[in-house]
Protein backbone atom coordinates (compact mmCIF):
# COMPACT_ATOMS: atom_id res chain seq x y z
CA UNK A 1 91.87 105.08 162.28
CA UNK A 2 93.05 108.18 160.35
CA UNK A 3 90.61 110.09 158.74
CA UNK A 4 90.83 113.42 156.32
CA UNK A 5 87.90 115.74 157.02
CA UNK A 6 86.80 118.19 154.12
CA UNK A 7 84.89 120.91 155.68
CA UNK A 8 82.24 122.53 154.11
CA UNK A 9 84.31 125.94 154.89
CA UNK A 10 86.71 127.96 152.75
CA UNK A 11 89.89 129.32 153.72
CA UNK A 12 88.22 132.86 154.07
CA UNK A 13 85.90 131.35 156.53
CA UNK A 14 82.87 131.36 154.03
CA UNK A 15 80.63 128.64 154.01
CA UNK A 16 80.70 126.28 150.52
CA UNK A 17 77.88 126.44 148.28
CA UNK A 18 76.00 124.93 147.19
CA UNK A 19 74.92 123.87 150.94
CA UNK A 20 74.31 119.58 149.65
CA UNK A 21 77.54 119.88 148.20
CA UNK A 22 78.58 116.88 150.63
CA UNK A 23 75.88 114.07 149.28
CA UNK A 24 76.54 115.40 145.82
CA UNK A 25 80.27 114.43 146.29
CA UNK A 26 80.33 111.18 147.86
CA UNK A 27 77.37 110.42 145.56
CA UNK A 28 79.91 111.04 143.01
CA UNK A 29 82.48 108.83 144.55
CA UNK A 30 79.91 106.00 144.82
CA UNK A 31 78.56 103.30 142.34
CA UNK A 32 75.36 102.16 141.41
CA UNK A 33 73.81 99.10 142.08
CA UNK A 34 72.00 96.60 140.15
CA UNK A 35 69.04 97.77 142.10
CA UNK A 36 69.38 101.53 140.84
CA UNK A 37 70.54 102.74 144.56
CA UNK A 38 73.63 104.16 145.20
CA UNK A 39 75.96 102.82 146.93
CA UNK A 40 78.27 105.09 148.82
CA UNK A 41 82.16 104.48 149.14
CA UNK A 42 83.21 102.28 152.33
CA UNK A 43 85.96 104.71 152.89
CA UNK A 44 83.93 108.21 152.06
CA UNK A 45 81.29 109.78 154.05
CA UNK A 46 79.42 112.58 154.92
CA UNK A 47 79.53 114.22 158.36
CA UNK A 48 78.22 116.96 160.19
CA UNK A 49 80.42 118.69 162.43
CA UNK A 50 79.95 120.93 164.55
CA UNK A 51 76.98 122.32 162.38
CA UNK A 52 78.97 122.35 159.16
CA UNK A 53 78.80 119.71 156.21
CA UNK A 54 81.72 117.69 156.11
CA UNK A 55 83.45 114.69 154.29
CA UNK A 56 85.08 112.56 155.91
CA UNK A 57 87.59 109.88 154.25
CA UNK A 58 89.69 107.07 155.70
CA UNK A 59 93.60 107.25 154.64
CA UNK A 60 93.85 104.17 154.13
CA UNK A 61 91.97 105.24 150.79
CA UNK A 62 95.38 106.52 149.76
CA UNK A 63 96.97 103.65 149.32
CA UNK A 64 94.29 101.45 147.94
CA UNK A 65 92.64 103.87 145.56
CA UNK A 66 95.43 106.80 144.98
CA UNK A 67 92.90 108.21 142.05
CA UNK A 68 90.31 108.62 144.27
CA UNK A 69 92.01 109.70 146.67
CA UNK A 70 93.47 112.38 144.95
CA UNK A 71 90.28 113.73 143.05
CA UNK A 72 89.14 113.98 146.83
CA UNK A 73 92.30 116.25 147.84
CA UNK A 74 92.16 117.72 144.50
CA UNK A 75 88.23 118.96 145.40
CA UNK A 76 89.30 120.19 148.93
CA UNK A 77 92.39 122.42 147.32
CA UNK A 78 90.55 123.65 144.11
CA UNK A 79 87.45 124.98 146.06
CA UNK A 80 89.93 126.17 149.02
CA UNK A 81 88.14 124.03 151.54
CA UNK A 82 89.38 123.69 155.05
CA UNK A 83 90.90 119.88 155.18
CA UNK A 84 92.17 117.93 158.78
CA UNK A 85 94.08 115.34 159.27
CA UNK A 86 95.78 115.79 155.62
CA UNK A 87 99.39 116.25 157.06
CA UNK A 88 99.59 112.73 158.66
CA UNK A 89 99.71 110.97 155.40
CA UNK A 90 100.27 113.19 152.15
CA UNK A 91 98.34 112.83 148.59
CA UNK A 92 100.47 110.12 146.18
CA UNK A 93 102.49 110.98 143.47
């Protein structure tokens, strides 16, 4: 399985703020229930790697929901976050 990583580190090697910035994001990739709980994205979770916050999201994401997939790869390049696994399958459109 192919996975993207967003790491919770910028280009310059400084550590993203704020430090929950990883739930908030795939909190905001998620839906909400008829119970009131969120329910995170099958394809979109959070990870910690070697001791920094990550996000990790399956490719195949790509193809079956290019918009979210994008706003994800959009996120990563905006805020200059360090992204693997990218180059195996590039961003739609």
């Amino acid at each position: 399985m192919s996975q993207m990583v967003i790491k919770g580190v910028t280009r310059t090697g400084r550590r993203f703020r704020p430090s929950d910035w990883a739930e908030r994001l795939t909190t905001a990739v998620g839906s909400v229930g008829l119970d009131r709980r969120v329910r995170f994205h099958p394809k979109v979770h959070m990870a910690n790697i070697g001791g920094v916050n990550c996000v990790v999201v399956e490719q195949e994401l790509a193809s079956s929901e290019p918009l979210l997939w994008g706003f994800l790869v959009s996120f990563a390049k905006d805020n200059e976050l360090l992204v693997e696994g990218l180059e195996e399958r590039p961003p739609p459109g």
